[in-house]
Every structure is written in structure tokens, then in C-alpha cells.
PDB file of N, CA and C in Angstrom:
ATOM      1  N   UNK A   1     110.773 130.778 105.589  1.00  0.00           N
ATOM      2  CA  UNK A   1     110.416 130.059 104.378  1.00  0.00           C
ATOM      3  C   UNK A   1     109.317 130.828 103.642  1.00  0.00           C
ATOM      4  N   UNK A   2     109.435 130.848 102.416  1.00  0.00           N
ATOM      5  CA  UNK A   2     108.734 131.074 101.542  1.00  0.00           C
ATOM      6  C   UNK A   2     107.616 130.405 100.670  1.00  0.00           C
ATOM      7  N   UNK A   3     106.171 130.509 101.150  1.00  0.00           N
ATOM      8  CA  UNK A   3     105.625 129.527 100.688  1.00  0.00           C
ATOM      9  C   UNK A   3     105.708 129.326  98.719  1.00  0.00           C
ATOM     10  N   UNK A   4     105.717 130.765  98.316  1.00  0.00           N
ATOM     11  CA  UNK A   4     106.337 130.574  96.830  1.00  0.00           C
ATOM     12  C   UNK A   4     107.531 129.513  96.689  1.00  0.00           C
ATOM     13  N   UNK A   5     108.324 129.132  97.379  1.00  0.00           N
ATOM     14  CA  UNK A   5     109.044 128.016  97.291  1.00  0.00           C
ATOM     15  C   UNK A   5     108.908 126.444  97.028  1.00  0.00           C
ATOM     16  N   UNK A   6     107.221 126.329  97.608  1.00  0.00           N
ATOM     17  CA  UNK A   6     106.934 125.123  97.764  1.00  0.00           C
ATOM     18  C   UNK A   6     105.495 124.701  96.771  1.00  0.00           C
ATOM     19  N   UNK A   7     104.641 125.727  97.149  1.00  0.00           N
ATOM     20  CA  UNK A   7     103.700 125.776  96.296  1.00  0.00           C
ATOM     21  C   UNK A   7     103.932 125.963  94.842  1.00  0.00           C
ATOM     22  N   UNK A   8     103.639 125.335  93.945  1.00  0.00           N
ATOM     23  CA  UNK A   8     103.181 125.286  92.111  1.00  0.00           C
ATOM     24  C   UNK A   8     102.030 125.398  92.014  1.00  0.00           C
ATOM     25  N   UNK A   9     101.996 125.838  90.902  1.00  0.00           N
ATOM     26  CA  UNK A   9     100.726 125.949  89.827  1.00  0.00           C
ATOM     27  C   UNK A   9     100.969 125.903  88.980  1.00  0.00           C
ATOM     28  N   UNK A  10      99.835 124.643  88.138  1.00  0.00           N
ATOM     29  CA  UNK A  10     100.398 124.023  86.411  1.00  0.00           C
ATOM     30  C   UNK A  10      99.367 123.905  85.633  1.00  0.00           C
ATOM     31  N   UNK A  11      98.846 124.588  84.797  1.00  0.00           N
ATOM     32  CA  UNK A  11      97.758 124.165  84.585  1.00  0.00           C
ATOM     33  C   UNK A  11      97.280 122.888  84.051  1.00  0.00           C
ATOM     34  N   UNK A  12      97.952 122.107  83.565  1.00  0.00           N
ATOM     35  CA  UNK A  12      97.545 120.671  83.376  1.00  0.00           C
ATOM     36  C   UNK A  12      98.053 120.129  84.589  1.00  0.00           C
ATOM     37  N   UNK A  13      97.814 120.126  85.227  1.00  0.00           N
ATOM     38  CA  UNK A  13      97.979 119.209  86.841  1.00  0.00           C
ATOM     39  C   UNK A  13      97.107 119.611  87.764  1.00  0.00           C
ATOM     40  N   UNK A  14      95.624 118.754  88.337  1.00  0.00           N
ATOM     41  CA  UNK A  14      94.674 118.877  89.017  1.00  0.00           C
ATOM     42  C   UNK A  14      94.365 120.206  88.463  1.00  0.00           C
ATOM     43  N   UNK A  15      93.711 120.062  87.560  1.00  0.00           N
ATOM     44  CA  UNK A  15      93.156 121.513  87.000  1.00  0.00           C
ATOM     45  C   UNK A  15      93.861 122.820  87.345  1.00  0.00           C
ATOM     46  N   UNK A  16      94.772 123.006  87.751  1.00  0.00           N
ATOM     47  CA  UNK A  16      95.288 124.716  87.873  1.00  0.00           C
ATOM     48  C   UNK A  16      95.253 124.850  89.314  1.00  0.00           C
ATOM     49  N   UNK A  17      95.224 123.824  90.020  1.00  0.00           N
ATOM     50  CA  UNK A  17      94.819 123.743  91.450  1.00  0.00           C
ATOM     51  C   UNK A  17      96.711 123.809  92.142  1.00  0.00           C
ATOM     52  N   UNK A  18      96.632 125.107  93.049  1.00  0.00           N
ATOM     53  CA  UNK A  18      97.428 125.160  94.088  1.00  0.00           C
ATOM     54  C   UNK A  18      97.996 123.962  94.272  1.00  0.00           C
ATOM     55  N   UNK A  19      99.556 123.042  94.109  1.00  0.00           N
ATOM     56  CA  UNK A  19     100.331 121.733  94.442  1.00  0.00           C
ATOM     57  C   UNK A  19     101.218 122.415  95.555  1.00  0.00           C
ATOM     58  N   UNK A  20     101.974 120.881  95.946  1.00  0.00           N
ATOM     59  CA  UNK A  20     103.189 121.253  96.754  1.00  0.00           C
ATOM     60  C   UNK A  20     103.804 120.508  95.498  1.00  0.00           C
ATOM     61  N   UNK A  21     105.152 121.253  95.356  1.00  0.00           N
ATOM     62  CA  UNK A  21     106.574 120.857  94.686  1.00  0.00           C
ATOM     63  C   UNK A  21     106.323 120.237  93.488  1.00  0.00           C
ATOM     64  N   UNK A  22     105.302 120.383  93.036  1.00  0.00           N
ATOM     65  CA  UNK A  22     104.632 119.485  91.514  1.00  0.00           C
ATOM     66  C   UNK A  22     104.477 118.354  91.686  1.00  0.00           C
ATOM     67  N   UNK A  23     103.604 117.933  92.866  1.00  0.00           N
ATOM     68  CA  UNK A  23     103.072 116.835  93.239  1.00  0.00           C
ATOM     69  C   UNK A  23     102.218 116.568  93.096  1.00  0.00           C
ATOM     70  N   UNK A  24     100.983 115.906  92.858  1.00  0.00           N
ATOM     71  CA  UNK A  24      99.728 115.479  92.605  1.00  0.00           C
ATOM     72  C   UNK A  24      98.730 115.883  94.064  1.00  0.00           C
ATOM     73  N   UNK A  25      99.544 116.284  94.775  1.00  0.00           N
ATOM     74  CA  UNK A  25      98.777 116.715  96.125  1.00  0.00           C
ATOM     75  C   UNK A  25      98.737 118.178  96.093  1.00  0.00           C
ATOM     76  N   UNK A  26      97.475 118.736  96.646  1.00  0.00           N
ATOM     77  CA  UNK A  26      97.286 120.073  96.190  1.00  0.00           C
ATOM     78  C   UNK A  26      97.308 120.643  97.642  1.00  0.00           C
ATOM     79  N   UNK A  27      97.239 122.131  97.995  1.00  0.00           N
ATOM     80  CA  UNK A  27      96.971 122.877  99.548  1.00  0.00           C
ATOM     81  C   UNK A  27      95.797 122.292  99.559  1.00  0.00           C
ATOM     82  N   UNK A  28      94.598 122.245  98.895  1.00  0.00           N
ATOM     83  CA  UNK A  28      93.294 121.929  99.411  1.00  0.00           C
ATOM     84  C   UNK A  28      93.734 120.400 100.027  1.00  0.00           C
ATOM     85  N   UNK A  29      94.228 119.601  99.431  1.00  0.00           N
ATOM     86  CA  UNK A  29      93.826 118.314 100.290  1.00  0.00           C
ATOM     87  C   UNK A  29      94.565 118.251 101.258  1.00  0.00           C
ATOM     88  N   UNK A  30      95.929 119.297 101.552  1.00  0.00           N
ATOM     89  CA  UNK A  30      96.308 119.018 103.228  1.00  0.00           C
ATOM     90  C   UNK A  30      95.098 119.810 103.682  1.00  0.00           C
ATOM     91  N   UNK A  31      94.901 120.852 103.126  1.00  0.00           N
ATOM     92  CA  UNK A  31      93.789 121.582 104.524  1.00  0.00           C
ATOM     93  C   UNK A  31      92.568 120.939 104.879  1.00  0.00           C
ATOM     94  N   UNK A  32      92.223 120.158 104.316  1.00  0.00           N
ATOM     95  CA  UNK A  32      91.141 119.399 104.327  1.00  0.00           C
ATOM     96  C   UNK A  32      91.711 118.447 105.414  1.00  0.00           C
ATOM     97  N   UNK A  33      92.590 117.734 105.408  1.00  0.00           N
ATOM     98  CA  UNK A  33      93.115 116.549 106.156  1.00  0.00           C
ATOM     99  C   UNK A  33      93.198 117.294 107.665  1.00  0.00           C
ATOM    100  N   UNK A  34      93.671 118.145 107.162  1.00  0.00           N
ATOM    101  CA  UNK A  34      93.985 118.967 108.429  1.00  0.00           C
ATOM    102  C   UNK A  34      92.686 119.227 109.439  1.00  0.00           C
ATOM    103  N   UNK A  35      91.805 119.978 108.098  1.00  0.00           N
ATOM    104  CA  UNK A  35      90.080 120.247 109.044  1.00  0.00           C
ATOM    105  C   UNK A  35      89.553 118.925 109.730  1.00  0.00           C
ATOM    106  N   UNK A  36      90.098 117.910 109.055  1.00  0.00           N
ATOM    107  CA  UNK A  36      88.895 116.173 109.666  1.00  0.00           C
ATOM    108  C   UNK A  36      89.563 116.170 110.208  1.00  0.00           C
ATOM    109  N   UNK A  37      90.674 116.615 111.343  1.00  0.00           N
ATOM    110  CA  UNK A  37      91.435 116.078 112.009  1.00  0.00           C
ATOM    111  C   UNK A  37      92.881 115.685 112.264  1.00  0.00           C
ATOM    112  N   UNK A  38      93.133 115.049 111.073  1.00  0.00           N
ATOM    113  CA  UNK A  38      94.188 114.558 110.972  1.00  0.00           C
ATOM    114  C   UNK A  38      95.775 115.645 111.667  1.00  0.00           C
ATOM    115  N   UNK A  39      96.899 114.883 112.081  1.00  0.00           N
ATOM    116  CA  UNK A  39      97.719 115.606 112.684  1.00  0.00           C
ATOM    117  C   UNK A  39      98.637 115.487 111.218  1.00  0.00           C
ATOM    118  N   UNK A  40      99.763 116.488 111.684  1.00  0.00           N
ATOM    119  CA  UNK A  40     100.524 116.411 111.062  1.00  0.00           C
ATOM    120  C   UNK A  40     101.399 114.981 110.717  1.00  0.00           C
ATOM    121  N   UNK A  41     101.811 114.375 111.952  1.00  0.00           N
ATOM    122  CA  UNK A  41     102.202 113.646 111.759  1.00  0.00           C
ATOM    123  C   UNK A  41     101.610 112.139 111.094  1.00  0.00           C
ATOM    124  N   UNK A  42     100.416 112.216 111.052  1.00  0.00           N
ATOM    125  CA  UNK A  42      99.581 111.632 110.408  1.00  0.00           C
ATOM    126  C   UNK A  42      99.772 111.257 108.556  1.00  0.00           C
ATOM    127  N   UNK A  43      99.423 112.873 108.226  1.00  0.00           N
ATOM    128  CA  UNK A  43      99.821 113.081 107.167  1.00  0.00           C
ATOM    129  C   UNK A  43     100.887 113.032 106.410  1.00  0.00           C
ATOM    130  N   UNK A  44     102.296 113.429 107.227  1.00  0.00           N
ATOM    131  CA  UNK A  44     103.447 113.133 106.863  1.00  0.00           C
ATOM    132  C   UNK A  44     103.573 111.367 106.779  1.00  0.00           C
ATOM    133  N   UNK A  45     103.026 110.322 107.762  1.00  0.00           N
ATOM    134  CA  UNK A  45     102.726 109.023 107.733  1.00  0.00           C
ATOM    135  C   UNK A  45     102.253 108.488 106.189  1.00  0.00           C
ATOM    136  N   UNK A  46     101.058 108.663 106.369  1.00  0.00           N
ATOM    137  CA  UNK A  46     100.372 108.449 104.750  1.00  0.00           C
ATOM    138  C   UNK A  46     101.033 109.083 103.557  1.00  0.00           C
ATOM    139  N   UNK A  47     101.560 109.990 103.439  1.00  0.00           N
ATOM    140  CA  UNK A  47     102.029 110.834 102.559  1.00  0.00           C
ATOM    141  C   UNK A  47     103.521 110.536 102.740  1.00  0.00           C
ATOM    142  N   UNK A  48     104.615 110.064 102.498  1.00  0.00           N
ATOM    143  CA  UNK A  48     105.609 110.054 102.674  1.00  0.00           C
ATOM    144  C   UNK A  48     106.748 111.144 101.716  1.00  0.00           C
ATOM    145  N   UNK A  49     106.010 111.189 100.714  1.00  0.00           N
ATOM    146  CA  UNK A  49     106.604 112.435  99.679  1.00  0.00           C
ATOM    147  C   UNK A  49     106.619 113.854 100.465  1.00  0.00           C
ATOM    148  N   UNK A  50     105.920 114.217 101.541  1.00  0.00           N
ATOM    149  CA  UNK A  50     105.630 115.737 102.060  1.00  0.00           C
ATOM    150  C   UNK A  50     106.643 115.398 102.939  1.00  0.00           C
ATOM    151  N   UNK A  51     106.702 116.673 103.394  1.00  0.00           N
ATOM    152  CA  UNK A  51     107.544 117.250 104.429  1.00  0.00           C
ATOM    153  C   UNK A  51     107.042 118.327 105.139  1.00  0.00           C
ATOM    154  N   UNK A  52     107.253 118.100 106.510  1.00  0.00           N
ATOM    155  CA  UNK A  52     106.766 119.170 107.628  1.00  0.00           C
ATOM    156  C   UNK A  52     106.527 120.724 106.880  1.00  0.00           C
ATOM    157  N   UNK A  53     107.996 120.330 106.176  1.00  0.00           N
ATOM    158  CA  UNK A  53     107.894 122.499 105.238  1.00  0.00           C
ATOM    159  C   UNK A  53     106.329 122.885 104.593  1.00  0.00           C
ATOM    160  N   UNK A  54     106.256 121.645 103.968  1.00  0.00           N
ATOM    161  CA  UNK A  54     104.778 121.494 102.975  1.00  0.00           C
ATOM    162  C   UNK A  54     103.737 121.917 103.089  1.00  0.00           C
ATOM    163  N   UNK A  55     103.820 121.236 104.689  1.00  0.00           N
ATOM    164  CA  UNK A  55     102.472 121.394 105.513  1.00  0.00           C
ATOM    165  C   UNK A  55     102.160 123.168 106.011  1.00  0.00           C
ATOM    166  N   UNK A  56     103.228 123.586 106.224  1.00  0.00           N
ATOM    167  CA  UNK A  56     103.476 125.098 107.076  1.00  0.00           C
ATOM    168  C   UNK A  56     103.234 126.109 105.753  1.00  0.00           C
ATOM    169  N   UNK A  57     104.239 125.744 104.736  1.00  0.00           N
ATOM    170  CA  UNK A  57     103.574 125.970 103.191  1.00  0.00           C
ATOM    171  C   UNK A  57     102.297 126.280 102.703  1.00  0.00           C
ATOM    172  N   UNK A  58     101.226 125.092 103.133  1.00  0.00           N
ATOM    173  CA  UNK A  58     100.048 125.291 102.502  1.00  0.00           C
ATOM    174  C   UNK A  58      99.051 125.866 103.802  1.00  0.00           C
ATOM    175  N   UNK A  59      99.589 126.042 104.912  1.00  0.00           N
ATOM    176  CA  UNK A  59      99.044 127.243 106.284  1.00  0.00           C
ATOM    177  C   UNK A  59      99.323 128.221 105.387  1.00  0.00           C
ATOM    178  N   UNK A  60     100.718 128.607 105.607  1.00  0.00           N
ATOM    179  CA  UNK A  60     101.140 130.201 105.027  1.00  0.00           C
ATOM    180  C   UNK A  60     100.154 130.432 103.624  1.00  0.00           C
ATOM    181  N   UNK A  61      99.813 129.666 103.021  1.00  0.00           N
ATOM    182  CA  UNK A  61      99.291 130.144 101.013  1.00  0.00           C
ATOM    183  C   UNK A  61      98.098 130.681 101.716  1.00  0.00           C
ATOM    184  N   UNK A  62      97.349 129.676 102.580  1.00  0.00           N
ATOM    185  CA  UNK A  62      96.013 129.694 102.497  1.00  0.00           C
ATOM    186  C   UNK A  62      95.572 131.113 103.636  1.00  0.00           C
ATOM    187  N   UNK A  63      96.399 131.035 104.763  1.00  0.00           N
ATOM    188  CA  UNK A  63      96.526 132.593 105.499  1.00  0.00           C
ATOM    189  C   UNK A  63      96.525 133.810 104.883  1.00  0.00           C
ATOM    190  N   UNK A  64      97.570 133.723 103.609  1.00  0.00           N
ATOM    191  CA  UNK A  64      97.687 134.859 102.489  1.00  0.00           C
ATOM    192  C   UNK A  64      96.853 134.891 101.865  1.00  0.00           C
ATOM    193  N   UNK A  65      96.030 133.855 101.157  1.00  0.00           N
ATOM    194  CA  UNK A  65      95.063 134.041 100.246  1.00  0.00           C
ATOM    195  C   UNK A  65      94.022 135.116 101.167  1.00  0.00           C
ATOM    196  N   UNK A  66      93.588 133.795 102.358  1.00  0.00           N
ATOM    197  CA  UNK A  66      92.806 134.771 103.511  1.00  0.00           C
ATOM    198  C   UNK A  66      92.868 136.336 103.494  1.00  0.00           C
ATOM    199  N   UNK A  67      94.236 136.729 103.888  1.00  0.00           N
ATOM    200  CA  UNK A  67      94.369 138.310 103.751  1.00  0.00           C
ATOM    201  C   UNK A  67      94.163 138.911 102.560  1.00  0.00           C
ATOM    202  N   UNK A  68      94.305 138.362 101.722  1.00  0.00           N
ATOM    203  CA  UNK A  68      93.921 139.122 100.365  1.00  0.00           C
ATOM    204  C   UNK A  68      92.388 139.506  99.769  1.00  0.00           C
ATOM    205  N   UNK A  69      91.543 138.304 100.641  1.00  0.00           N
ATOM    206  CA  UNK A  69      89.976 138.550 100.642  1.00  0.00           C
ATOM    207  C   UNK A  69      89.925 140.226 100.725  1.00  0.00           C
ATOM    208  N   UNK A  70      89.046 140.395  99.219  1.00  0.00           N
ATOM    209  CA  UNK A  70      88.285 141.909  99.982  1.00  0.00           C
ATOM    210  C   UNK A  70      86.420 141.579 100.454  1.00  0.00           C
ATOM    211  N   UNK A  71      86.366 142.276 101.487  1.00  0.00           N
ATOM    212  CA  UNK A  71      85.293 142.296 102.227  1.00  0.00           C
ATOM    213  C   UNK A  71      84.174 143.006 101.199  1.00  0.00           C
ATOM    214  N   UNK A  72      82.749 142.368 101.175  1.00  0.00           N
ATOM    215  CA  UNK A  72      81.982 143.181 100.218  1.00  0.00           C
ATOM    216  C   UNK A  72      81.352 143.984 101.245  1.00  0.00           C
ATOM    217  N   UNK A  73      81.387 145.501 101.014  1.00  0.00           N
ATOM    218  CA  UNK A  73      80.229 146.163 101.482  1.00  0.00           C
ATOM    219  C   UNK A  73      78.954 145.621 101.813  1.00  0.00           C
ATOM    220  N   UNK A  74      78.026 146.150 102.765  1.00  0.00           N
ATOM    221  CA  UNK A  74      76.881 145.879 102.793  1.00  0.00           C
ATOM    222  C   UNK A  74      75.827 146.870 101.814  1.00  0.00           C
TER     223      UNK A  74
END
């Protein structure tokens, strides 16, 4: 899977902020859910619009973004 598949970006929707599927839910607020804890299945619970893909989706964006960091010299 391709997280370009799942992830949008709009700029009138949550400010320009990373979505899944043009949803009002952005990668930041699964990863966040994710950091306090919450399981997947949790989230898929409360959230009934997501899907397992979503979740693996906004791992994969945020891993890539990760790798794309450049390191500043000291």
C-alpha cells in the first residue's frame, strides 16, 4: 500500500493539515491517539469511518516524513 493513496491534502480542510481520504481526521490526530496510548482497535472503535489501512497509512507518511529530516550540522 501506498500511503499517497490514503493520505490528502486540501488546503481549506484543517488548515493544509495531512487527512486520511478527505476526512476531517488528520495523521496528527491518529499519531497522537496512538502516543496516549490508545490501540488500534480502539481507534478504529471511536472512529468508525477509518480503517486498519488508515492507521498503517499515517505510520508509513509520518516514517517518510521522518526520513526526509535533514540533520543540522553542528
Amino acid at each position: 500500500m501506498d500511503y499517497r493513496d490514503v493520505i490528502t491534502i486540501e488546503p481549506g480542510k484543517r488548515s493544509g493539515k495531512p487527512c486520511i481520504r478527505g476526512l476531517r481526521i488528520t495523521v496528527t490526530d491518529v499519531l497522537e491517539y496512538l502516543a496516549a496510548g490508545m490501540t488500534e482497535a480502539e481507534i478504529l472503535s471511536d472512529f468508525p469511518e477509518l480503517e486498519e489501512r488508515d492507521i498503517r497509512a499515517c505510520l508509513e507518511f509520518a516514517a517518510d516524513r521522518e526520513r526526509s529530516l535533514r540533520v543540522a550540522s553542528a
